[in-house]
PDB file of N, CA and C in Angstrom:
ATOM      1  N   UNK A   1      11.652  -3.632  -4.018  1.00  0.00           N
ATOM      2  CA  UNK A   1      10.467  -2.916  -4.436  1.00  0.00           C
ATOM      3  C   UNK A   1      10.272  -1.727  -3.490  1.00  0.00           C
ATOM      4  N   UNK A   2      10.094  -0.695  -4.003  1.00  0.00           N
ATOM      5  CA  UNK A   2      10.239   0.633  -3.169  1.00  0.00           C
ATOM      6  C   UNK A   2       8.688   0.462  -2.226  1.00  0.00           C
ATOM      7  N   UNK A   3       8.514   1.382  -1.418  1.00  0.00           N
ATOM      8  CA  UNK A   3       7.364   1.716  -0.772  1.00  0.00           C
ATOM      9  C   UNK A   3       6.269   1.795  -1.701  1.00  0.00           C
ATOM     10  N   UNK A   4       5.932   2.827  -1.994  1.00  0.00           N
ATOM     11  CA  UNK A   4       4.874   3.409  -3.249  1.00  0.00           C
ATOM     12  C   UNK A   4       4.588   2.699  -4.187  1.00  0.00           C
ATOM     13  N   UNK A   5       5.454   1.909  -4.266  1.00  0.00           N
ATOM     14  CA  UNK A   5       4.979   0.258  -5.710  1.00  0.00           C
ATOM     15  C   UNK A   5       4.228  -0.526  -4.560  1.00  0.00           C
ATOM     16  N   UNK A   6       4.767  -0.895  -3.922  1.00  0.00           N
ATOM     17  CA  UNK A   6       4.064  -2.159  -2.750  1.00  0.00           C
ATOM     18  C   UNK A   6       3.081  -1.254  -2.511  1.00  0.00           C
ATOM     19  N   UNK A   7       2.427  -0.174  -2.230  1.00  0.00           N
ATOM     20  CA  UNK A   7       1.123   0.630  -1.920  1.00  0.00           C
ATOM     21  C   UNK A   7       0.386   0.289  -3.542  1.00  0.00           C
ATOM     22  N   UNK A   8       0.998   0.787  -4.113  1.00  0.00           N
ATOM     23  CA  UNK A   8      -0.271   0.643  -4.979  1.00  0.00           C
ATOM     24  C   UNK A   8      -0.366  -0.617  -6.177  1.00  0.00           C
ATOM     25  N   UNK A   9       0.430  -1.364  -5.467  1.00  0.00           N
ATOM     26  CA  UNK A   9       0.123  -3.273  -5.778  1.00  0.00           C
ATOM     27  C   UNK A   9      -0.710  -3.190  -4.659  1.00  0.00           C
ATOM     28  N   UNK A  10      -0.839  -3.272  -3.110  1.00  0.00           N
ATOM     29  CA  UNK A  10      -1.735  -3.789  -2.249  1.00  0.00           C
ATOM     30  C   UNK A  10      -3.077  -3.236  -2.570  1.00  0.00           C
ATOM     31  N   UNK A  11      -2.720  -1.985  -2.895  1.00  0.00           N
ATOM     32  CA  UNK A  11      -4.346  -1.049  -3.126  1.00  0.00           C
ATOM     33  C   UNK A  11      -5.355  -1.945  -4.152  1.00  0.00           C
ATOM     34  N   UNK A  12      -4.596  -2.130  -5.541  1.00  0.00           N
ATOM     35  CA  UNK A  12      -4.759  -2.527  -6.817  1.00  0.00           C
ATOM     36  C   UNK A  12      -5.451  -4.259  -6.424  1.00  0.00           C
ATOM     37  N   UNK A  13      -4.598  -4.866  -5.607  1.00  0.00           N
ATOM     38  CA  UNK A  13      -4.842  -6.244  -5.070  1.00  0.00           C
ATOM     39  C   UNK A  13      -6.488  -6.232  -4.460  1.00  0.00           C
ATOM     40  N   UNK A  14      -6.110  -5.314  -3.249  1.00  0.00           N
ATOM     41  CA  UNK A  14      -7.720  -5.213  -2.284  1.00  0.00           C
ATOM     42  C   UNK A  14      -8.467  -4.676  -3.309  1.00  0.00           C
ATOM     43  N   UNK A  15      -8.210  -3.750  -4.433  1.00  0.00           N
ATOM     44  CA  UNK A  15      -9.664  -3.410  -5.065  1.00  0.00           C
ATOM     45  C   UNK A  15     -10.268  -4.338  -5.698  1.00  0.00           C
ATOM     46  N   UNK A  16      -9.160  -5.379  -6.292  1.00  0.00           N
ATOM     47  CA  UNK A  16      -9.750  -6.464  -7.477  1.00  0.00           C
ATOM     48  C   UNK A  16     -10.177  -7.457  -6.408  1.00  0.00           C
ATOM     49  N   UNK A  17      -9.921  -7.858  -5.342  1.00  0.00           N
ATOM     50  CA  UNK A  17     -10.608  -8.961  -3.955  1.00  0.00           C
ATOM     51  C   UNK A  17     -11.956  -8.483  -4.393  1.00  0.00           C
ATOM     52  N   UNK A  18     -12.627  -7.467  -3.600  1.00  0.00           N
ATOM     53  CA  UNK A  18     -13.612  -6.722  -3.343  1.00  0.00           C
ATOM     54  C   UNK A  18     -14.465  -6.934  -4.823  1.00  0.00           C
ATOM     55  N   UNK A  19     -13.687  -5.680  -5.774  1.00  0.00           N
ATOM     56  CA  UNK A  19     -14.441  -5.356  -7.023  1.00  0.00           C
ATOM     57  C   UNK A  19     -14.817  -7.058  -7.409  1.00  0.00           C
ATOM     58  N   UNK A  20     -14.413  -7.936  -8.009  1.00  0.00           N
ATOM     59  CA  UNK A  20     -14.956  -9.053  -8.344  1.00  0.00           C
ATOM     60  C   UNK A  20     -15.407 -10.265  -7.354  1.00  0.00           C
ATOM     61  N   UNK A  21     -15.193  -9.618  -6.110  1.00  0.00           N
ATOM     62  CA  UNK A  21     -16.068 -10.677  -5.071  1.00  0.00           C
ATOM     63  C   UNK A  21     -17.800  -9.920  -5.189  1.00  0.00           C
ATOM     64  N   UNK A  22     -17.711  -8.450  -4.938  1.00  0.00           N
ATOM     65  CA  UNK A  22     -19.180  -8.210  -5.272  1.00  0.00           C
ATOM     66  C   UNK A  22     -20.039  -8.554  -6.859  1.00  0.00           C
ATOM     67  N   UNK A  23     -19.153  -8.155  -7.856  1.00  0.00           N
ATOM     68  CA  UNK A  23     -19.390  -8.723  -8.634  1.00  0.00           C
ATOM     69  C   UNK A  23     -20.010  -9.759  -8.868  1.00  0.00           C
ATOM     70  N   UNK A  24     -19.025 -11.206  -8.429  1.00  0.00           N
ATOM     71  CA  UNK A  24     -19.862 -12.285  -8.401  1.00  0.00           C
ATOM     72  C   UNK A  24     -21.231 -11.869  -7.609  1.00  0.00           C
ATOM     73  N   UNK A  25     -21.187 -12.050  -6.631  1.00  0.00           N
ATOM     74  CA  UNK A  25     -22.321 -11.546  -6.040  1.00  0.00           C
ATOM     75  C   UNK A  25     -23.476 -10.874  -6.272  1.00  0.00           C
ATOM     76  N   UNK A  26     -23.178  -9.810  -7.247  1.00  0.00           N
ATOM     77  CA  UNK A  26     -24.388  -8.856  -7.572  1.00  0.00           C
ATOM     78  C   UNK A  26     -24.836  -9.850  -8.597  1.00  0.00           C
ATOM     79  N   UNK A  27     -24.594  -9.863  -9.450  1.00  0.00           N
ATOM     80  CA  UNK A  27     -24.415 -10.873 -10.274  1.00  0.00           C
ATOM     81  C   UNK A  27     -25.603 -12.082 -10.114  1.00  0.00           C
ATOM     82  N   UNK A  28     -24.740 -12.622  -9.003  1.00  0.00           N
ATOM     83  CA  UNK A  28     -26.024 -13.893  -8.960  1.00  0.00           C
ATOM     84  C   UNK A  28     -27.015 -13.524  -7.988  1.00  0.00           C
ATOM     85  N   UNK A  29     -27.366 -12.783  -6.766  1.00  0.00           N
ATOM     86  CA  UNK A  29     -28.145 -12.735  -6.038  1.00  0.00           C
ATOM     87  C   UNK A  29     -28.801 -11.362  -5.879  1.00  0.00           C
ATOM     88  N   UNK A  30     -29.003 -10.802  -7.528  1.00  0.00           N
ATOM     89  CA  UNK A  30     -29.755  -9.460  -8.083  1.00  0.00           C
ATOM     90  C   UNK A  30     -30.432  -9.591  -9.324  1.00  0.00           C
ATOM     91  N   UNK A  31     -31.062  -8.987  -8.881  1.00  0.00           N
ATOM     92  CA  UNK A  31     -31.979  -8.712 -10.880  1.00  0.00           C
ATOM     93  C   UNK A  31     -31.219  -7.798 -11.998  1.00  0.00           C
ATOM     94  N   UNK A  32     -29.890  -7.415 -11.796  1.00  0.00           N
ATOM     95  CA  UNK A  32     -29.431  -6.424 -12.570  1.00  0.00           C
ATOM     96  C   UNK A  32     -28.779  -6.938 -13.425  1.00  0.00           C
ATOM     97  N   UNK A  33     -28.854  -5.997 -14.748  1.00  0.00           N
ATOM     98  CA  UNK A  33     -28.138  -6.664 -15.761  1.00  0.00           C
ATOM     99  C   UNK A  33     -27.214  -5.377 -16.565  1.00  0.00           C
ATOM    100  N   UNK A  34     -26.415  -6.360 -17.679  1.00  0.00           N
ATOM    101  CA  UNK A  34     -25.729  -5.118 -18.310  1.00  0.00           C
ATOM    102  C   UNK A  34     -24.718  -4.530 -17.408  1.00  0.00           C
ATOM    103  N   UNK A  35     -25.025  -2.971 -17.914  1.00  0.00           N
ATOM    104  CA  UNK A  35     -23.665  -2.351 -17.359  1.00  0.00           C
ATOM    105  C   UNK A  35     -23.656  -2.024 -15.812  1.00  0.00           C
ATOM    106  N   UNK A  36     -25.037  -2.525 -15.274  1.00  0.00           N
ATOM    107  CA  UNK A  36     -25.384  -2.194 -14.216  1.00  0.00           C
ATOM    108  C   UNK A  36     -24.875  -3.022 -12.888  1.00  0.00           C
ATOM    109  N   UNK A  37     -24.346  -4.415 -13.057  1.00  0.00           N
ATOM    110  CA  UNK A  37     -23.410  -5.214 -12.752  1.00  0.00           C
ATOM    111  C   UNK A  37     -21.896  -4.445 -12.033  1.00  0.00           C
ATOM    112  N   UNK A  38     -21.119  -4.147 -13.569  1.00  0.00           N
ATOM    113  CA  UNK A  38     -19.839  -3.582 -13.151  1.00  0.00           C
ATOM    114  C   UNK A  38     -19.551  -2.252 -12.269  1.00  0.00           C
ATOM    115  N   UNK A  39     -20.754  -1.678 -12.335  1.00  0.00           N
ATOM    116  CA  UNK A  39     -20.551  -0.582 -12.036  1.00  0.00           C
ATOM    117  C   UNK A  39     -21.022  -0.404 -10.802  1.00  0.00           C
ATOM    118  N   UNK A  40     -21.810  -1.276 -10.393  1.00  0.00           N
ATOM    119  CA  UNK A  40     -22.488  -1.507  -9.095  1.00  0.00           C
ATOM    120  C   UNK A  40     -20.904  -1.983  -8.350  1.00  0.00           C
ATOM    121  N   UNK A  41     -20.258  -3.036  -8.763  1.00  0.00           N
ATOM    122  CA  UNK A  41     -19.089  -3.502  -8.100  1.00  0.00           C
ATOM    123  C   UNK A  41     -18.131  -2.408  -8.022  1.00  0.00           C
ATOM    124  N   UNK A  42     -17.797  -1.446  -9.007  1.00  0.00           N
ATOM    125  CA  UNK A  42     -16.952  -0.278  -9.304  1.00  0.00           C
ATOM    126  C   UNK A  42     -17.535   0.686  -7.811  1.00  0.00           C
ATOM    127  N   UNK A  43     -18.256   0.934  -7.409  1.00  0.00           N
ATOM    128  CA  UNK A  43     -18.816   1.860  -6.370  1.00  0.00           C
ATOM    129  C   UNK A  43     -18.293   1.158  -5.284  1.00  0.00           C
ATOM    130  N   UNK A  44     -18.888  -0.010  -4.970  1.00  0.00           N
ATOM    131  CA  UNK A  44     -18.538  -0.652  -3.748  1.00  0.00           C
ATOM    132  C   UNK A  44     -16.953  -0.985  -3.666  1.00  0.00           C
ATOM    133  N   UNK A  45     -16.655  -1.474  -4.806  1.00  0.00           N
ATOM    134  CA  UNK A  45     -15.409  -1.341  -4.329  1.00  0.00           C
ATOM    135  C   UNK A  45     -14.677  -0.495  -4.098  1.00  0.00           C
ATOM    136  N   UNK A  46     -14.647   0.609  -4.874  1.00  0.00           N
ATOM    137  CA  UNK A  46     -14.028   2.134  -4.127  1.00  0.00           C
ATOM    138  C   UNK A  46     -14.350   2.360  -2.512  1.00  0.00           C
ATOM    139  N   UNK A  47     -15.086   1.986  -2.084  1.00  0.00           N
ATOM    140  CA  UNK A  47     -15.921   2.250  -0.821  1.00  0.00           C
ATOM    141  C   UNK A  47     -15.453   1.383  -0.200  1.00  0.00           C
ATOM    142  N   UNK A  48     -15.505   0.634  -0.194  1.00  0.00           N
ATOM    143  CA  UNK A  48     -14.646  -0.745   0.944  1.00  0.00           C
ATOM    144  C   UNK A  48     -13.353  -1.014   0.497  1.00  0.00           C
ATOM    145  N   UNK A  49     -12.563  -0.592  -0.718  1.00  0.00           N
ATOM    146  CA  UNK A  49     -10.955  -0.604  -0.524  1.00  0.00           C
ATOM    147  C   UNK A  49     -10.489  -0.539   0.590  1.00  0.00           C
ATOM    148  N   UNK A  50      -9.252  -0.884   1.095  1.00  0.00           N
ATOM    149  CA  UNK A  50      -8.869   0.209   1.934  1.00  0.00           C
ATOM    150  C   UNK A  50      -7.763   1.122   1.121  1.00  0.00           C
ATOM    151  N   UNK A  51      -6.837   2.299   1.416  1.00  0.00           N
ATOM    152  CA  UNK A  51      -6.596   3.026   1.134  1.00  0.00           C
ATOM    153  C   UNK A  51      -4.725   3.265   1.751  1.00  0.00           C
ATOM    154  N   UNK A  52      -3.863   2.799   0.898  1.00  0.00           N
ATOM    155  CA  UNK A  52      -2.624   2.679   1.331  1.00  0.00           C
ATOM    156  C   UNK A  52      -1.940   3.908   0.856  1.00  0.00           C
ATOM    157  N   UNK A  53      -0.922   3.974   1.568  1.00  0.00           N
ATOM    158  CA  UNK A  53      -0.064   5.142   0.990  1.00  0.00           C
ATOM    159  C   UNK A  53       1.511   5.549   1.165  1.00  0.00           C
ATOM    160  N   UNK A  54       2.122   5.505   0.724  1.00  0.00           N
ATOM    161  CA  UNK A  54       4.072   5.730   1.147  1.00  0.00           C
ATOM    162  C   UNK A  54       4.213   7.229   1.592  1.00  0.00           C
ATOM    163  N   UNK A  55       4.798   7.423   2.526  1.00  0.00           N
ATOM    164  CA  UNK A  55       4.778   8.356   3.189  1.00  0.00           C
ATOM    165  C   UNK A  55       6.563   8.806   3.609  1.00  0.00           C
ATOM    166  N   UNK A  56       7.064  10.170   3.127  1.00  0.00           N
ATOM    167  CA  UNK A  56       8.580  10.116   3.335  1.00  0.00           C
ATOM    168  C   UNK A  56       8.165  11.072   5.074  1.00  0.00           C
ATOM    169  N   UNK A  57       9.368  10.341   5.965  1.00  0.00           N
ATOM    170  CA  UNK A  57       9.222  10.691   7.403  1.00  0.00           C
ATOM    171  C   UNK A  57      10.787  10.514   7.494  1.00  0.00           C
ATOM    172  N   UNK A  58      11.317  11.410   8.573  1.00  0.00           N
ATOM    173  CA  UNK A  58      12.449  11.316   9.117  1.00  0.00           C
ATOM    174  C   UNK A  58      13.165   9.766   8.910  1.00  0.00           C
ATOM    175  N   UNK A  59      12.364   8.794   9.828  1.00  0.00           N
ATOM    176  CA  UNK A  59      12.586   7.727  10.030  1.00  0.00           C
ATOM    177  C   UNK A  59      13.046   7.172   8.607  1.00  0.00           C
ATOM    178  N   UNK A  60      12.602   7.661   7.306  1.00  0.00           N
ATOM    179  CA  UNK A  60      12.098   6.621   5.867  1.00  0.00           C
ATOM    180  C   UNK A  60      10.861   7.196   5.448  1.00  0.00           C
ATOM    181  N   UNK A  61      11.109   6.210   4.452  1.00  0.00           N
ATOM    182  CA  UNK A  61       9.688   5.898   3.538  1.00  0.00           C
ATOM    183  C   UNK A  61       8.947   5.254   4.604  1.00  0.00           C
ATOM    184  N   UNK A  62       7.756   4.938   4.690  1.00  0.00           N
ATOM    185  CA  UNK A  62       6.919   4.193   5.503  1.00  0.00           C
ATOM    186  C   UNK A  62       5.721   3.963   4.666  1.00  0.00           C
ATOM    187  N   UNK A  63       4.587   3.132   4.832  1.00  0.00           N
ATOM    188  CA  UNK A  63       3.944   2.246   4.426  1.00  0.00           C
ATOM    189  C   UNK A  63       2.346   2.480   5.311  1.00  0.00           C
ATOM    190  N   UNK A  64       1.572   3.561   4.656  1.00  0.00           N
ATOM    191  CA  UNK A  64       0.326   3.669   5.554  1.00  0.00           C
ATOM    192  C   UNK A  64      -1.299   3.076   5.195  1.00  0.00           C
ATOM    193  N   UNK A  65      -2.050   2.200   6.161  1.00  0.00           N
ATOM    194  CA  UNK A  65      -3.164   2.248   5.513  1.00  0.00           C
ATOM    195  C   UNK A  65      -4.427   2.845   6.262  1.00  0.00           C
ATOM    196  N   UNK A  66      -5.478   2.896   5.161  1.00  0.00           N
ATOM    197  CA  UNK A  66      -6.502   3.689   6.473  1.00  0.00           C
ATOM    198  C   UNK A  66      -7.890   2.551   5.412  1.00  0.00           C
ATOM    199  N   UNK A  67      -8.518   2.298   6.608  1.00  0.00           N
ATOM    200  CA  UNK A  67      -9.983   1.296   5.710  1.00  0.00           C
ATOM    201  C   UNK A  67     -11.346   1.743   7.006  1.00  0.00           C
ATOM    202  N   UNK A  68     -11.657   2.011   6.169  1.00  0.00           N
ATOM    203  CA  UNK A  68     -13.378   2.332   6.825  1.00  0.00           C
ATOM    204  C   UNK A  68     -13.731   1.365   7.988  1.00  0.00           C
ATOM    205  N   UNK A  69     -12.915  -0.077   8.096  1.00  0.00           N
ATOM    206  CA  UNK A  69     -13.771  -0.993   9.213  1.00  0.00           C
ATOM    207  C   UNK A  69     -12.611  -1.061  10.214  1.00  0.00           C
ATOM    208  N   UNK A  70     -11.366  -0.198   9.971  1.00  0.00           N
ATOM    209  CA  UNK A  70     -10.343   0.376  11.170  1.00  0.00           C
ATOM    210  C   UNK A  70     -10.406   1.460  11.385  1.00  0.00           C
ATOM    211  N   UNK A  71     -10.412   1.645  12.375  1.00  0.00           N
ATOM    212  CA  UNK A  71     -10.360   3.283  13.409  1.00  0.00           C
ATOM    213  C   UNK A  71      -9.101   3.627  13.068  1.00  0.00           C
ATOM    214  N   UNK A  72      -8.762   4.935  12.647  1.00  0.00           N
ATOM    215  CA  UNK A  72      -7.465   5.492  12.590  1.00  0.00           C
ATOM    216  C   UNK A  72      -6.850   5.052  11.293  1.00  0.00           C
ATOM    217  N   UNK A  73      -5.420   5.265  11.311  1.00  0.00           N
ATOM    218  CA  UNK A  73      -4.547   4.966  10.229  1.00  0.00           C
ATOM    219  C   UNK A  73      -3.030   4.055  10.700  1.00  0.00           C
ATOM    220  N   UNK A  74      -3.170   2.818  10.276  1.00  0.00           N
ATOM    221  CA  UNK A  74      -2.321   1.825  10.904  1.00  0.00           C
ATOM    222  C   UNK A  74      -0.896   2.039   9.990  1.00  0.00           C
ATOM    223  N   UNK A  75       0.369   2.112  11.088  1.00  0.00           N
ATOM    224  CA  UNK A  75       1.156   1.834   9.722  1.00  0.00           C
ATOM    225  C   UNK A  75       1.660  -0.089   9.176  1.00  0.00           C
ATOM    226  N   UNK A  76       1.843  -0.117   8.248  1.00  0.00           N
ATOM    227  CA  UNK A  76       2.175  -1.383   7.640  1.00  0.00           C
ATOM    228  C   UNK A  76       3.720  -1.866   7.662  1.00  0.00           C
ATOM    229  N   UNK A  77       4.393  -3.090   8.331  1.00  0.00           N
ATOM    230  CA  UNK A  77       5.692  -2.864   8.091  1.00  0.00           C
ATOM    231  C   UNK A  77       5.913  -3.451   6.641  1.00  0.00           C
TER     232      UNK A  77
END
């Protein structure tokens, strides 16, 4: 599996964690209803993803992520 597939399977992975963990959540411990649910989870989860990316470098392809509750941009082996 190349770099850039494994980035945006992990991305795709952490958004659906997030997107349907708040979900549940909004869900049961809110007054909101309707479309106001998904879309509430759709925000947050964009926002707390973290954010992977394949990157061509001398070395290779490489494997980068960057998330709001890490300082900097870590690479991934």
């Amino acid at each position: 599996m190349s770099k850039k597939t494994k980035a945006f399977v992990y991305q795709l992975v952490s958004f659906a964690v997030i997107f349907f963990s708040v979900r549940y959540l909004t869900a049961t411990f809110t007054n909101l209803t309707g479309y106001w649910i998904p879309i509430t989870a759709f925000v947050v989860g964009t926002i707390l993803a973290p954010r992977f990316q394949a990157i061509s470098t001398r070395d290779g392809e490489k494997l980068f992520m960057k998330w709001l509750f890490i300082k900097g941009i870590k690479e991934i082996k």
